[in-house]
Protein backbone atom coordinates (compact mmCIF):
# COMPACT_ATOMS: atom_id res chain seq x y z
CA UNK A 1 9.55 24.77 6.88
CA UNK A 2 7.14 23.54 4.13
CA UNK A 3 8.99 21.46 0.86
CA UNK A 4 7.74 20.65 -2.30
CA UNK A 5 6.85 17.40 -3.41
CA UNK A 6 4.98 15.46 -6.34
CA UNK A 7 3.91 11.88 -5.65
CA UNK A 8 3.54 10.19 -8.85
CA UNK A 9 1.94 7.25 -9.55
CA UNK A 10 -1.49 4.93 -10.21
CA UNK A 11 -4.63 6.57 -9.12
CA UNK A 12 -7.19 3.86 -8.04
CA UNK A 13 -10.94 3.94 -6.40
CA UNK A 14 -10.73 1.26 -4.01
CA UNK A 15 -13.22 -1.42 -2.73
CA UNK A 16 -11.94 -3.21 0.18
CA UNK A 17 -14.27 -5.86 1.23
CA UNK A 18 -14.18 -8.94 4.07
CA UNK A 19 -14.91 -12.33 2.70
CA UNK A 20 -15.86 -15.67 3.67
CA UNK A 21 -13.14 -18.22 2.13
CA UNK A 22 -12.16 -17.00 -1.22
CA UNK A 23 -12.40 -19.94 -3.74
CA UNK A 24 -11.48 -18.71 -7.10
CA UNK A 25 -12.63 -21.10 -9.69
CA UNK A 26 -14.33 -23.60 -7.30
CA UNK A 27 -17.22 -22.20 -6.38
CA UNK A 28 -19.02 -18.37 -5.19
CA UNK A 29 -16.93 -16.54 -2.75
CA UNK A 30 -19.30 -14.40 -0.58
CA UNK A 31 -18.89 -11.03 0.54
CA UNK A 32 -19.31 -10.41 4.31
CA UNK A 33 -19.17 -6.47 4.18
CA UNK A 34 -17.96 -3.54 2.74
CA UNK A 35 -14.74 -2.11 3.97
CA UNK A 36 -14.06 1.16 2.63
CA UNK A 37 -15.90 3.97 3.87
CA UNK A 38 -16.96 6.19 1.96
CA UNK A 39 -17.18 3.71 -0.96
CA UNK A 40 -15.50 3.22 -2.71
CA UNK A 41 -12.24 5.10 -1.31
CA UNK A 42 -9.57 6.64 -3.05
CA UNK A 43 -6.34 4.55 -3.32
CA UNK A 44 -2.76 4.32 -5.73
CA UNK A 45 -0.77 7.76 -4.58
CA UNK A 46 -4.20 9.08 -2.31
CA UNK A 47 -2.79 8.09 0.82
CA UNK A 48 0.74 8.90 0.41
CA UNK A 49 -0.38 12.83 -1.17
CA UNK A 50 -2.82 12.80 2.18
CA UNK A 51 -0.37 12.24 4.42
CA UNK A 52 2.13 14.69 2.89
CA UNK A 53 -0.03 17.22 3.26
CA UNK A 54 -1.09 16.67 6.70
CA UNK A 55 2.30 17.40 7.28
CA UNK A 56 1.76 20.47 6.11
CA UNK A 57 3.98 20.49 2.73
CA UNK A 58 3.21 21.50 -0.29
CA UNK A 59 2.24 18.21 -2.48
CA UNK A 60 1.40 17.93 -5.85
CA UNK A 61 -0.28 14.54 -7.58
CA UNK A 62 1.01 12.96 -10.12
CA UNK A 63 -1.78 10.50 -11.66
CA UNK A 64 -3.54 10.05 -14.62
CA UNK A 65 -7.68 9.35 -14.40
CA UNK A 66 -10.63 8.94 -16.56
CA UNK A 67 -12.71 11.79 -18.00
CA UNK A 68 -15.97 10.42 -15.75
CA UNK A 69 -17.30 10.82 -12.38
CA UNK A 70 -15.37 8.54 -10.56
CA UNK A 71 -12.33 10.62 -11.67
CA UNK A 72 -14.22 13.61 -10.99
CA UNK A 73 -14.80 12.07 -7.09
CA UNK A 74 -11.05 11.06 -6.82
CA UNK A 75 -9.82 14.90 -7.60
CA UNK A 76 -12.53 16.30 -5.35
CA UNK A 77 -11.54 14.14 -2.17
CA UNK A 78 -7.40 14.87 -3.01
CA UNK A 79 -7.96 18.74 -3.01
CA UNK A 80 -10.33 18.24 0.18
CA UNK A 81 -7.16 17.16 1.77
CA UNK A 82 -5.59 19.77 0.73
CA UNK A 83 -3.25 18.22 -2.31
CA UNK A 84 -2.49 20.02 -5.49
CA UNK A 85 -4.24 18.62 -8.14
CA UNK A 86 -3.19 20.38 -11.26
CA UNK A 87 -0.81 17.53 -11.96
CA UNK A 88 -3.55 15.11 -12.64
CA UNK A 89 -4.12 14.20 -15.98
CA UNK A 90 -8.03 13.34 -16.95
CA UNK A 91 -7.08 12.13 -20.38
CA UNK A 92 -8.47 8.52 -20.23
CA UNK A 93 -11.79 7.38 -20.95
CA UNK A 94 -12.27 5.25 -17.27
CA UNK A 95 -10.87 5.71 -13.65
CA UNK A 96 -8.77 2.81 -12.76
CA UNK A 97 -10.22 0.96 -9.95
CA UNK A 98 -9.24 -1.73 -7.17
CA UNK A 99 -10.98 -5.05 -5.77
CA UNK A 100 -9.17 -6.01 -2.16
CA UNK A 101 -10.80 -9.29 -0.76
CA UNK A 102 -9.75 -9.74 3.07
CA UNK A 103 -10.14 -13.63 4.00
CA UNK A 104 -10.49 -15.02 7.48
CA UNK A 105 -6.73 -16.41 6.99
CA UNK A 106 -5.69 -13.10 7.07
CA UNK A 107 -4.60 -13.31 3.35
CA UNK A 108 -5.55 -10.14 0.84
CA UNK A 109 -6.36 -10.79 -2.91
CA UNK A 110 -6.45 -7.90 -4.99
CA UNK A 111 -7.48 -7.36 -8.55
CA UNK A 112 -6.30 -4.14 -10.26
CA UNK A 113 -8.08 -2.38 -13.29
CA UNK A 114 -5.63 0.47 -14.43
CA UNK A 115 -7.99 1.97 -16.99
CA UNK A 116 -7.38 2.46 -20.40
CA UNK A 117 -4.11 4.07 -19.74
CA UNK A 118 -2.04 1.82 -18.34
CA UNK A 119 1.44 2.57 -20.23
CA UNK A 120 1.20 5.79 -19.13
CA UNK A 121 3.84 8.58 -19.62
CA UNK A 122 4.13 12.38 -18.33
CA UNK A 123 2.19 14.91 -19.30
CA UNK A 124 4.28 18.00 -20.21
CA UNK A 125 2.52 19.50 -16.64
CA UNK A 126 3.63 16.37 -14.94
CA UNK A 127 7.58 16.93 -16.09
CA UNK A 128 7.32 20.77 -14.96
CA UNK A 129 5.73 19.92 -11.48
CA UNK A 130 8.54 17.33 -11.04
CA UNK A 131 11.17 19.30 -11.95
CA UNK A 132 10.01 22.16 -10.10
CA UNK A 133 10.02 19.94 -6.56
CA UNK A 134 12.33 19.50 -3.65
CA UNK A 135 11.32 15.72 -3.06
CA UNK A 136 9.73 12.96 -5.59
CA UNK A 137 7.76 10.05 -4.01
CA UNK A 138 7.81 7.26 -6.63
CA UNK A 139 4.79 4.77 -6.11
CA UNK A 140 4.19 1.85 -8.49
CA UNK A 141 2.71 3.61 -11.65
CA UNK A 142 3.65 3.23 -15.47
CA UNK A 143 7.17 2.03 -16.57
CA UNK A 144 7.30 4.92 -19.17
CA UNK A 145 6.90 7.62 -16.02
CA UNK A 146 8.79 6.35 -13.87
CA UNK A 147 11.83 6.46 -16.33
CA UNK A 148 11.05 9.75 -17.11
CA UNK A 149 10.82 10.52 -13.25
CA UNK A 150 14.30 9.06 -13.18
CA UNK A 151 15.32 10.68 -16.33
CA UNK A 152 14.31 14.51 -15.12
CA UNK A 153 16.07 14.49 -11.79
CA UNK A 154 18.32 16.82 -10.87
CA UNK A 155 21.35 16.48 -7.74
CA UNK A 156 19.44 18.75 -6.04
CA UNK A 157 16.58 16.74 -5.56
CA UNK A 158 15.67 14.19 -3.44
CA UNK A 159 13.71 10.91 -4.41
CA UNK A 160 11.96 8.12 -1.96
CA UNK A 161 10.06 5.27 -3.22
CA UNK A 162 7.25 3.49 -1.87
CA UNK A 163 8.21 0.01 -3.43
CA UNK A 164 5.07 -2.56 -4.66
CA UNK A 165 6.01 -5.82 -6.36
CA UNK A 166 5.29 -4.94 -9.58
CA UNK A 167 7.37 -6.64 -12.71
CA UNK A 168 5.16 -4.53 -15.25
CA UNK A 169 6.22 -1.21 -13.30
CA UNK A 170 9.68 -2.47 -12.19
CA UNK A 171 12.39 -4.18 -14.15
CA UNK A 172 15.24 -4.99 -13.10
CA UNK A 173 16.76 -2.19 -14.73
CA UNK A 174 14.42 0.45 -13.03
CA UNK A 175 15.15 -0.73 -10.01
CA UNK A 176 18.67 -0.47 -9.47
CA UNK A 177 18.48 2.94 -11.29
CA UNK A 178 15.85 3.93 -8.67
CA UNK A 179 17.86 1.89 -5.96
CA UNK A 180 20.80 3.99 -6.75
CA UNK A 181 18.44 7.35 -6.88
CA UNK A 182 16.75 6.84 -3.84
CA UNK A 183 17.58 8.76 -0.36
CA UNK A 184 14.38 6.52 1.17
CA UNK A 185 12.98 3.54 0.19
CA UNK A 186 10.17 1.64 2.04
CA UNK A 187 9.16 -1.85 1.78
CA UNK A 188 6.78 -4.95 3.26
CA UNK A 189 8.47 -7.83 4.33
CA UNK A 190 6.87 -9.29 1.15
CA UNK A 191 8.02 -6.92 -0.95
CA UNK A 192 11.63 -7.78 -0.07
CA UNK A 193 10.67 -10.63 -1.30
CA UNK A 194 10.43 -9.59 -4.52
CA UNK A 195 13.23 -6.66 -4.16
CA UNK A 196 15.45 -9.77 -3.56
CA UNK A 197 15.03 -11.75 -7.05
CA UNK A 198 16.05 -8.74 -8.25
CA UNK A 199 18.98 -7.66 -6.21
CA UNK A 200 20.99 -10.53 -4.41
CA UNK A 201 19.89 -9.98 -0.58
CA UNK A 202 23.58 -9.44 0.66
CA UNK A 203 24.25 -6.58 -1.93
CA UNK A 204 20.88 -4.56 -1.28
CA UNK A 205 22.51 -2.15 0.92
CA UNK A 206 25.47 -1.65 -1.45
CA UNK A 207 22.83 -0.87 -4.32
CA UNK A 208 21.62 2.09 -2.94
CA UNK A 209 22.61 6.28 -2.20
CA UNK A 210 25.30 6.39 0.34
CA UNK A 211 23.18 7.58 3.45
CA UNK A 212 19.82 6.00 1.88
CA UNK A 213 17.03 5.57 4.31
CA UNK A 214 15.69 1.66 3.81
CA UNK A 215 12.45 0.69 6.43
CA UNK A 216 11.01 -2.61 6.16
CA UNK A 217 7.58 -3.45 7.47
CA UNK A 218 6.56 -6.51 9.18
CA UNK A 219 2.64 -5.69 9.73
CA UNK A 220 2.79 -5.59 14.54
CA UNK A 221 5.66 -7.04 14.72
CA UNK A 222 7.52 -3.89 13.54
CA UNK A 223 10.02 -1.93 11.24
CA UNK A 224 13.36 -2.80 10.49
CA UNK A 225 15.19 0.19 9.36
CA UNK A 226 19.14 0.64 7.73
CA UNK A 227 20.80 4.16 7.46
CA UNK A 228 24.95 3.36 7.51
CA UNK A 229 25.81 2.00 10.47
CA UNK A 230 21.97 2.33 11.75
CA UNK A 231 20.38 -0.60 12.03
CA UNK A 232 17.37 -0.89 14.38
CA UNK A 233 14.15 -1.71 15.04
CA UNK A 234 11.11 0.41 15.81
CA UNK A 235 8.25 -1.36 17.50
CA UNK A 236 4.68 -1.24 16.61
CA UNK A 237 0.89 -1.66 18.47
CA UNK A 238 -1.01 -3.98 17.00
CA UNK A 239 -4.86 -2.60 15.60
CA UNK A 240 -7.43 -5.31 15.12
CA UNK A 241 -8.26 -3.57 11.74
CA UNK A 242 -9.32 -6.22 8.87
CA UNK A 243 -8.77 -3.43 6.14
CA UNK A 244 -5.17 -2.46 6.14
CA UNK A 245 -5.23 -1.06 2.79
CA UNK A 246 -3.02 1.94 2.60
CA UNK A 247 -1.36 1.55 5.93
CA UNK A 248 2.08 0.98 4.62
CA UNK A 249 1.68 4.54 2.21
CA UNK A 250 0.79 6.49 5.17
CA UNK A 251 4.00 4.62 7.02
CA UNK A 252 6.08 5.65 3.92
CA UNK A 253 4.02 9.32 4.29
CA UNK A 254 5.06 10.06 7.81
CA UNK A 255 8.27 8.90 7.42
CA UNK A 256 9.05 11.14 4.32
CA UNK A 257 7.06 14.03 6.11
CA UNK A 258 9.64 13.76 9.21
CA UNK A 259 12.68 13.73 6.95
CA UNK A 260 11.81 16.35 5.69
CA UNK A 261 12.01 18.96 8.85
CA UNK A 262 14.39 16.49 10.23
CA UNK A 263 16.74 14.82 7.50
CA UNK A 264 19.33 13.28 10.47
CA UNK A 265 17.17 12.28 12.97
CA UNK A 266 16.36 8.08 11.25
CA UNK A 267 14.39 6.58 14.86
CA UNK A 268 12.33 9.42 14.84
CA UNK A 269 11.27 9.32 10.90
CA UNK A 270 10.47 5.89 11.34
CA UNK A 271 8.81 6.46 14.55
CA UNK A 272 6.60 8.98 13.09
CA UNK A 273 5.32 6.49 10.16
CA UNK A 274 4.20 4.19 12.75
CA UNK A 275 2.34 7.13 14.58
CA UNK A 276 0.73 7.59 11.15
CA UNK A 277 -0.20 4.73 10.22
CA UNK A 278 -1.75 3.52 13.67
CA UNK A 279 -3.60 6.99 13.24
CA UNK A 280 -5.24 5.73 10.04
CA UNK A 281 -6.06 1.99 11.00
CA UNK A 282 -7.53 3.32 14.63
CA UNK A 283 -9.93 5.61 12.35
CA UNK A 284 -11.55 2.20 10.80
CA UNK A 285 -12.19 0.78 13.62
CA UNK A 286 -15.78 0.65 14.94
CA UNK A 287 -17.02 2.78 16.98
CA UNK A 288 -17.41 0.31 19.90
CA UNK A 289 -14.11 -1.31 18.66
């Protein structure tokens, strides 16, 4: 059975590139190759609403973009994938964009542009889209939205949130609102991290919806996930893929998607994030790879 749901948060056209030894202010850092493909790619809630609707639900984007072609490009390649783009606000003058720089130390820097519309809040399309779903998927995007997000919820809807360490999105305020709100919430291993300044790490669990879904990601070596008295660990295969941009939104994606048809069944939701998130890095690697 198909649900409704708006993902709402920062559009962004990516360019993910491989890089000899990135060294700031001390000298030229040079670029090996280019990453994404087509470039750029579409990032912020793109893989996320993608995966959704592979699923076959009904998803609806909730982003803001520039009146210009690279806006133009990031709606086109969201309704190819069959997402609902009527929630997509073109209001801003430029597109927001992403730099990711993969070293050979296996570390990621990434430099963010959000556009001229950065403090962002809902469109009075956006509110009726949101209110008018079964699930919300929160990804980092304004402060202002997100509170309305938060604000426009009723009891019979369910929200999940794809968590990014972001202070300008997230304050500690918004998150335990969003903690307590939450029926899934999905983090990196690094974004604990930062979940934990927040949040004392023994009290986590006790901050969020009784029943809450909580996966964290450690890259191969697995997800960790906490339901109750669940607490396991699913197992991943390790892809030799230097660009891993997006794979933890199509984890969160899958996992969502299998909740969805099947709200009890936890192994299997996180199961079925790995399976689509090993599905997207396997499609970047060569062909010979």
């Amino acid at each position: 059975m198909s649900s409704k749901v708006a993902v709402v948060g920062y559009a962004s056209m990516d360019h993910s590139m491989e890089c000899d030894e990135f060294r700031a202010a001390a000298g030229t850092t040079l670029i090996k190759r280019r990453l994404s493909d087509p470039w750029p790619g579409i990032g912020g809630i793109a893989h996320t609403a993608r995966g959704l609707a592979a699923a076959g639900h009904e998803v609806h984007a909730i982003t803001w973009v520039g009146d210009d072609e690279p806006g133009k490009e990031y709606i086109d390649r969201l309704n190819a994938y069959g997402v609902n783009i009527s929630g997509i606000s073109t209001d801003s003058v430029r597109t927001p964009s992403c730099y990711l720089f993969y070293g050979p130390d296996g570390e990621t820097v990434v430099v963010y542009d959000p556009g001229d519309r950065a403090a962002g809040n809902l469109t009075e399309q956006q509110r009726e889209i949101v209110k008018d779903c079964d699930w919300v998927c929160l990804m980092v995007g304004p402060r202002p939205a997100n509170l309305e997000v938060l604000d426009l919820l009723t009891d019979d809807q369910q929200l999940a949130w794809g968590v990014k360490g972001d202070p300008d999105a997230y304050s500690p305020g918004v998150v335990h609102r969003i903690l307590a709100r939450s029926s899934v919430v999905s983090f990196s291993a690094r974004e604990r991290v930062f979940l934990d300044r927040i949040v004392a790490p023994r009290t986590l669990l006790e901050r969020t919806r009784l029943n809450a879904l909580l996966a964290e990601t450690h890259g191969p070596a697995g997800v960790r996930i906490w339901r109750g008295d669940i607490h396991d660990m699913v197992p991943c295969t390790e892809i030799d893929a230097v660009d891993t941009t997006g794979a933890g939104d199509m984890f969160f994606a899958g996992m969502v998607a299998s909740l969805l048809e099947h709200p009890d069944e936890t192994r299997q939701a996180a199961e079925r994030g790995v399976e689509a998130a090993t599905a997207m890095l396997l499609e970047r690697l060569p062909v010979n790879g």
